[in-house]
Protein backbone atom coordinates (compact mmCIF):
# COMPACT_ATOMS: atom_id res chain seq x y z
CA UNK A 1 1.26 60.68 95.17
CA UNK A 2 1.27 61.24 91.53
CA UNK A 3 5.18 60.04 91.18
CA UNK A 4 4.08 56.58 92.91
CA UNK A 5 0.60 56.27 90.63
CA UNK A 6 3.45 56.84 87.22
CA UNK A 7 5.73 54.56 88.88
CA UNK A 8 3.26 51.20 89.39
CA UNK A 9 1.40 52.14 85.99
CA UNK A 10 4.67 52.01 84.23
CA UNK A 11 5.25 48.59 86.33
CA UNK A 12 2.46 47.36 84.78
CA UNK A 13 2.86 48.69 81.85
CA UNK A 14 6.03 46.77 81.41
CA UNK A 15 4.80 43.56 83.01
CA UNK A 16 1.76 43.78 80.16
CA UNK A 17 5.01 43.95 77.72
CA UNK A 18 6.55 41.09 79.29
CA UNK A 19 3.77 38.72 79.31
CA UNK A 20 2.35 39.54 76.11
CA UNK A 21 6.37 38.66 74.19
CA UNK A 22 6.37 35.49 76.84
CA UNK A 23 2.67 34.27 75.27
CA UNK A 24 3.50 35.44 71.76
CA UNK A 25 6.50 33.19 71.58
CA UNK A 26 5.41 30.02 70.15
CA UNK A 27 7.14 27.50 72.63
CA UNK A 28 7.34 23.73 69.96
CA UNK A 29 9.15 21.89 68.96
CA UNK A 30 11.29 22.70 65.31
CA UNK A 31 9.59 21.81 62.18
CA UNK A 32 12.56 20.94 60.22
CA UNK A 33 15.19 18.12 60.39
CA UNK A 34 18.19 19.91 60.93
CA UNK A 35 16.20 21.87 64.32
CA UNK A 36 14.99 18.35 65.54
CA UNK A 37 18.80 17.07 65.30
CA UNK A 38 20.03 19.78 66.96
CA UNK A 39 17.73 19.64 70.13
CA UNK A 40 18.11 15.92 70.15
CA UNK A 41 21.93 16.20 70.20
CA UNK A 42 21.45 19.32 73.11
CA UNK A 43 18.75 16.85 74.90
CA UNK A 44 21.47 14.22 75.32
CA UNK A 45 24.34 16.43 76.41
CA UNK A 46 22.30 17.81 79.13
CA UNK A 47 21.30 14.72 80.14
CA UNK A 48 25.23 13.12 80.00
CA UNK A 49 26.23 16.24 81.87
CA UNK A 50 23.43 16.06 84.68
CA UNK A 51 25.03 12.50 85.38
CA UNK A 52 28.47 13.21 85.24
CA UNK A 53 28.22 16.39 87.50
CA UNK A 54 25.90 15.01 89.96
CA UNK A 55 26.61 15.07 93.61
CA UNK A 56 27.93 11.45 94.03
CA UNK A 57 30.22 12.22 90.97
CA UNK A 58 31.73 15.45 92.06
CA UNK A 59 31.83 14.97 95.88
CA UNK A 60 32.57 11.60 96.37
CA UNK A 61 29.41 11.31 98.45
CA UNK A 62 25.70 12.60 98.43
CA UNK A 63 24.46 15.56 99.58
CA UNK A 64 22.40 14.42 102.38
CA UNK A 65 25.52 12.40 104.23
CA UNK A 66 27.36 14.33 106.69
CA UNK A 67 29.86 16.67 105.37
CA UNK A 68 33.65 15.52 106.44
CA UNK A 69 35.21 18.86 105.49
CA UNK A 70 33.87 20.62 108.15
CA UNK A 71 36.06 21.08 111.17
């Protein structure tokens, strides 16, 4: 009974751990130029690559028609 009280204390210990680095992390934006190019230019390849890789693109068809490959 002992091993299982050590074993969910250290589980929340390290969840505590967790969650305090997560809410410590300041989550904004870049102050400087060279950080706001950067996620601009990473912004805009995700974006290109979301619409070149889509389903339409990539299977010829969406993924809600029926699926011809099946036998």
């Amino acid at each position: 009974m002992i091993e299982l009280g050590v074993l969910f204390g250290l589980l929340v210990a390290a969840v505590l751990v967790l969650l305090f680095v997560l809410l410590r992390r300041r989550n904004g934006n870049t102050e400087n130029v060279d950080g706001r190019l950067i996620e601009q230019a990473r912004r805009l390849q995700a974006h290109n690559d979301r619409v070149s890789y889509n389903a339409a693109s990539v299977h010829g068809s969406s993924p809600t028609m029926t699926d011809h490959y099946r036998p």
